[in-house]
PDB file of N, CA and C in Angstrom:
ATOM      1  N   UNK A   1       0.844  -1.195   0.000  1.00  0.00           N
ATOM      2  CA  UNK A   1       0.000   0.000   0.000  1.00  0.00           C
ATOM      3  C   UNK A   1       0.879   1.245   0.000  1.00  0.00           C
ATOM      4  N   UNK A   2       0.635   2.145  -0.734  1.00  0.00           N
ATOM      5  CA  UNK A   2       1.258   3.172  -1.194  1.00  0.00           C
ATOM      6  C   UNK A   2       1.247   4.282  -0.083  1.00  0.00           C
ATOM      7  N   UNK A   3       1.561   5.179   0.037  1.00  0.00           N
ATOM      8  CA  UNK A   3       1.721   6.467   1.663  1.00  0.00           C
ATOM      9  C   UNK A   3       0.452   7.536   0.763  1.00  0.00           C
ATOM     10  N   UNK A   4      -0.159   7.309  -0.878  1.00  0.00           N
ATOM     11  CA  UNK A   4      -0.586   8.198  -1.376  1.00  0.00           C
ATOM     12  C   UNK A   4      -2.264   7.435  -1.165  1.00  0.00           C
ATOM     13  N   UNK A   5      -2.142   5.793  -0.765  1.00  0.00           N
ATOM     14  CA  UNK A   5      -3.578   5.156  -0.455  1.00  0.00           C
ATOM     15  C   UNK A   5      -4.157   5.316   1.127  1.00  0.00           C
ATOM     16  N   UNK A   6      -2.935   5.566   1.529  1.00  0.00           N
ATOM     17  CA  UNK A   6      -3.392   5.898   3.130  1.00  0.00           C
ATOM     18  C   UNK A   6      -4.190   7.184   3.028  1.00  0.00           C
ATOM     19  N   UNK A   7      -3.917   8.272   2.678  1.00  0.00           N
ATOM     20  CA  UNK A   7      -4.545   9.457   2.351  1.00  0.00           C
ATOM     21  C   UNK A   7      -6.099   9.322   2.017  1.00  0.00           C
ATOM     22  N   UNK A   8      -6.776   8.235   1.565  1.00  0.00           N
ATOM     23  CA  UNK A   8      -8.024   7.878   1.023  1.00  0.00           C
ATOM     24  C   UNK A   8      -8.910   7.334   1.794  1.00  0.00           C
ATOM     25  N   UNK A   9      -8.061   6.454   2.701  1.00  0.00           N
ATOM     26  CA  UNK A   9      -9.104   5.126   3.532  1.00  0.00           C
ATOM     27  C   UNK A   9     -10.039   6.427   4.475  1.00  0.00           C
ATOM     28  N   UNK A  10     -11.439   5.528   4.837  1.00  0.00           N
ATOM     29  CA  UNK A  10     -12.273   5.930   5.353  1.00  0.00           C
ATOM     30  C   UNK A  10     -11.887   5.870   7.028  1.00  0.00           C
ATOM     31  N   UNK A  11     -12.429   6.823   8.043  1.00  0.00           N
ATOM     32  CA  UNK A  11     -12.056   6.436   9.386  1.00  0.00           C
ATOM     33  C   UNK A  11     -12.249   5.188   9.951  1.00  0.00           C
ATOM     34  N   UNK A  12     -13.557   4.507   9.524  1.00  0.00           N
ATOM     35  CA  UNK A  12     -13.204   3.194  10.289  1.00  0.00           C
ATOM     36  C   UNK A  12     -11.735   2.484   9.849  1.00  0.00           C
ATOM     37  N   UNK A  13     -11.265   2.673   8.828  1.00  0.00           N
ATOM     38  CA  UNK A  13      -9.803   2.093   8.222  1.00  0.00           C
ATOM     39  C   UNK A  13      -8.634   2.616   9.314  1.00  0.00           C
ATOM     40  N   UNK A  14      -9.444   3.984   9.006  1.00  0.00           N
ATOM     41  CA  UNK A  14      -7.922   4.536  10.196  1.00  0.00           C
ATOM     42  C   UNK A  14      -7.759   3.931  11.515  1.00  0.00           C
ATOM     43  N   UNK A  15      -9.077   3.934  11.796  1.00  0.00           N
ATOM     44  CA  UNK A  15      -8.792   3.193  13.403  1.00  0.00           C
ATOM     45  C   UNK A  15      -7.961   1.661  13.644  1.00  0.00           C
ATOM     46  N   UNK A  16      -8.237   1.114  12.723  1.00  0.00           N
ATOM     47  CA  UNK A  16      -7.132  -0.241  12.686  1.00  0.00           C
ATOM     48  C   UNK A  16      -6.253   0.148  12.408  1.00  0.00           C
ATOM     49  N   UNK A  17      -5.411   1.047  11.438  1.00  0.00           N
ATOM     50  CA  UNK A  17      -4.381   1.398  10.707  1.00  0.00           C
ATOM     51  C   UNK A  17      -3.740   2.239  11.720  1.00  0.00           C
ATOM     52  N   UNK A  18      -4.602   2.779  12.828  1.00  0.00           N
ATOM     53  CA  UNK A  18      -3.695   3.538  13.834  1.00  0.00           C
ATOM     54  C   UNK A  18      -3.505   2.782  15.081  1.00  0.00           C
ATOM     55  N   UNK A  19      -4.181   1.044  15.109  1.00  0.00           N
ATOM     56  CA  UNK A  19      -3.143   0.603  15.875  1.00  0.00           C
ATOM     57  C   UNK A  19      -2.188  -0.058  15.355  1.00  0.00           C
ATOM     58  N   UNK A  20      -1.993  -0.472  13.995  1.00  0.00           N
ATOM     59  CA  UNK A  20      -0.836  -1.003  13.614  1.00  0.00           C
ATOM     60  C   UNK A  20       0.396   0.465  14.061  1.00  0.00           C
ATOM     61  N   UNK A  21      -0.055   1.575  13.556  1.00  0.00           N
ATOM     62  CA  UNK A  21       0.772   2.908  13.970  1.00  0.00           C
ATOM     63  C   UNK A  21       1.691   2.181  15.306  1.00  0.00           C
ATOM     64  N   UNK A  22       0.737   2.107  16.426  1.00  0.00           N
ATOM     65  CA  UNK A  22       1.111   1.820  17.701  1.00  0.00           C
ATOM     66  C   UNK A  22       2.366   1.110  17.465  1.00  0.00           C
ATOM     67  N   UNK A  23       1.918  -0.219  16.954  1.00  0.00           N
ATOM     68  CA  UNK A  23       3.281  -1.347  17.049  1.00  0.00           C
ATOM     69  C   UNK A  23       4.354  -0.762  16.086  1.00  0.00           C
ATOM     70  N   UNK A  24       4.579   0.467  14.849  1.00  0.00           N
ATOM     71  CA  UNK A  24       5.636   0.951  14.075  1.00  0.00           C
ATOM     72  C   UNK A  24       5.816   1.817  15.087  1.00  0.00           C
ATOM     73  N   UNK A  25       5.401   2.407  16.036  1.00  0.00           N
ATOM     74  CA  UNK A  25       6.340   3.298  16.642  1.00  0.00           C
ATOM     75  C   UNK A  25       7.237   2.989  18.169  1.00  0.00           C
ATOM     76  N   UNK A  26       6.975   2.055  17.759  1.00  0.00           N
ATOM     77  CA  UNK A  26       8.129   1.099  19.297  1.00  0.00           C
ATOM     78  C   UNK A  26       9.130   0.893  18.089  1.00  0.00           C
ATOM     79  N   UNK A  27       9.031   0.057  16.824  1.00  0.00           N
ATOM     80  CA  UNK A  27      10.290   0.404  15.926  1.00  0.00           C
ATOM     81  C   UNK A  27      10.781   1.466  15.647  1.00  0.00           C
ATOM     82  N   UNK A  28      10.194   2.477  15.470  1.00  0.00           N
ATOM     83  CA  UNK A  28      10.680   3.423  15.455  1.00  0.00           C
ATOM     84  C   UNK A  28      11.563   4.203  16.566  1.00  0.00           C
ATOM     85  N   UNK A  29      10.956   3.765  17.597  1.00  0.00           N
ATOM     86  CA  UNK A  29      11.823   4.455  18.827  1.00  0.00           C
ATOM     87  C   UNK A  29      12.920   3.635  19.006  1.00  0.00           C
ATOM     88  N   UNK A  30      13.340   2.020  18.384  1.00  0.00           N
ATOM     89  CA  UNK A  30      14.402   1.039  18.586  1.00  0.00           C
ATOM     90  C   UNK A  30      15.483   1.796  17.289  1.00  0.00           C
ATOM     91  N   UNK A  31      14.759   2.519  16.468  1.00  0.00           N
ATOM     92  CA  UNK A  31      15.847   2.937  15.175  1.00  0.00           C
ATOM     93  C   UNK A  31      16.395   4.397  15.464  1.00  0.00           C
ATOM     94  N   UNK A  32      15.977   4.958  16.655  1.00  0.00           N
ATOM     95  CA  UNK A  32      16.086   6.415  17.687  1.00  0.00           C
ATOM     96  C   UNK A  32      15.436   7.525  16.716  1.00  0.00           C
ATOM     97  N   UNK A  33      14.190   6.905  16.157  1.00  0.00           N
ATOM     98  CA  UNK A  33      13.010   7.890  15.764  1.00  0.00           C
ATOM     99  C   UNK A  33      12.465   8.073  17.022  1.00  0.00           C
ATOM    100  N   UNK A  34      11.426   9.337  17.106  1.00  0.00           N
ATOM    101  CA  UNK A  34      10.819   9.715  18.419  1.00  0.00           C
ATOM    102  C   UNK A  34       9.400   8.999  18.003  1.00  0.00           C
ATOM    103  N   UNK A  35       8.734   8.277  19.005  1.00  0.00           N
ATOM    104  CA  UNK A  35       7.784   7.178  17.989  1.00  0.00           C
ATOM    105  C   UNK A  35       6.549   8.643  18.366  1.00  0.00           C
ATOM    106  N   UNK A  36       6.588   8.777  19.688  1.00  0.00           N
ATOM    107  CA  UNK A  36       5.354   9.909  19.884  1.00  0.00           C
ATOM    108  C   UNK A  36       5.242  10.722  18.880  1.00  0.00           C
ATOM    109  N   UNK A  37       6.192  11.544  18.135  1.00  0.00           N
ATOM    110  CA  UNK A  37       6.259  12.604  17.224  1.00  0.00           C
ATOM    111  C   UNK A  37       6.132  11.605  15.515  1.00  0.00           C
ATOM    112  N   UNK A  38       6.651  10.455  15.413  1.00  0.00           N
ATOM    113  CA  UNK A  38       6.386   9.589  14.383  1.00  0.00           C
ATOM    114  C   UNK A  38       4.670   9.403  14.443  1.00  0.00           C
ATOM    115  N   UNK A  39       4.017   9.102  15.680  1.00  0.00           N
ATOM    116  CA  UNK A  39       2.474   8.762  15.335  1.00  0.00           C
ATOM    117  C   UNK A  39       1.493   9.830  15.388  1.00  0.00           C
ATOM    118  N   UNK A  40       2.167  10.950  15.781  1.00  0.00           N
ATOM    119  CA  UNK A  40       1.250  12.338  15.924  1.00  0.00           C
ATOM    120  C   UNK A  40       1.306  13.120  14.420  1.00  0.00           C
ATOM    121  N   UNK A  41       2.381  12.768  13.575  1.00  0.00           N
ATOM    122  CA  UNK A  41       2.528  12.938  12.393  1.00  0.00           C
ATOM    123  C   UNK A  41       1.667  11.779  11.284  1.00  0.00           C
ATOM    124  N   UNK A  42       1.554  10.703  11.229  1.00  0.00           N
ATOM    125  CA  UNK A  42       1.186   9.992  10.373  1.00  0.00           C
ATOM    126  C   UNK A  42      -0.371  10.210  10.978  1.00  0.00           C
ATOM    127  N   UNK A  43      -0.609  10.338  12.720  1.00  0.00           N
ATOM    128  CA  UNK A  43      -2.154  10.731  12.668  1.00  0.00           C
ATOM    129  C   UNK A  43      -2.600  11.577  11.643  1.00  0.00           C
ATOM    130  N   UNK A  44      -1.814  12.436  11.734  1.00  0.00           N
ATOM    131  CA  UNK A  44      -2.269  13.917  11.260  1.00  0.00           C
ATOM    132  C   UNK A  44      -2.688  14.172   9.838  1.00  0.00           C
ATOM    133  N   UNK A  45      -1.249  12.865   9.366  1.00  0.00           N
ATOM    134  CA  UNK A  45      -1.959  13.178   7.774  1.00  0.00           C
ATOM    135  C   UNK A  45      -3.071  12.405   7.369  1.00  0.00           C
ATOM    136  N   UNK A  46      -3.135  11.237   8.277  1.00  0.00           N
ATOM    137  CA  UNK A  46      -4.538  10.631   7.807  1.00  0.00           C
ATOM    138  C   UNK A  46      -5.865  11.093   8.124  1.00  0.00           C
ATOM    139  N   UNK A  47      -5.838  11.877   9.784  1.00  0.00           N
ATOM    140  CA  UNK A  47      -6.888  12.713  10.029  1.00  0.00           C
ATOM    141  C   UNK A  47      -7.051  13.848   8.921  1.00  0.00           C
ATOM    142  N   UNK A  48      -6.277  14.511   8.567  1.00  0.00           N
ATOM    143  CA  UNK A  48      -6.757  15.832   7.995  1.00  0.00           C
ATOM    144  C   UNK A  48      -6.437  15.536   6.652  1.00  0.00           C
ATOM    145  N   UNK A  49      -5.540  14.729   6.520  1.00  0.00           N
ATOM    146  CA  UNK A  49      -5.410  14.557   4.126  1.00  0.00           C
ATOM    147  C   UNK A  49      -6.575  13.190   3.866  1.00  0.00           C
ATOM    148  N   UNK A  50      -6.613  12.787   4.996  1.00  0.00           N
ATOM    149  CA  UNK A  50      -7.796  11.322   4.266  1.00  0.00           C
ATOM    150  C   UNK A  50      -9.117  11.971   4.228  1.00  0.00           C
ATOM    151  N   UNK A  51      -9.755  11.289   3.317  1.00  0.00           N
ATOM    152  CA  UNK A  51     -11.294  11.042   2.920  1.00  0.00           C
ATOM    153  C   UNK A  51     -11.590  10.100   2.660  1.00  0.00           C
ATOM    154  N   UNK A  52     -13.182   9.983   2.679  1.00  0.00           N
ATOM    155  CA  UNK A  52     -13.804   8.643   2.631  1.00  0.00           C
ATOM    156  C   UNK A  52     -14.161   8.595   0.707  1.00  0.00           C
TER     157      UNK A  52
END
């Protein structure tokens, strides 16, 4: 799935798709990404760039 199909899914999508978020941002914090600032960002674009 493309970062340009995430942008599309409907909210019930997001809500599963933002707990997979959960489990990428413990990787992310193991690769010394900040996972809090990694999932407040990918929220953001799916809250405000997605549509149903």
């Amino acid at each position: 799935m493309s970062t340009k199909d995430l942008f599309h899914l409907c909210k019930e999508q997001l809500k599963e798709l933002q707990r997979e978020v959960s489990s990428m941002t413990i990787v992310a914090d193991m690769q010394g990404v900040t996972g809090r600032e990694f999932s407040q960002d990918v929220s953001y674009r799916w809250t405000y760039e997605g549509t149903c």
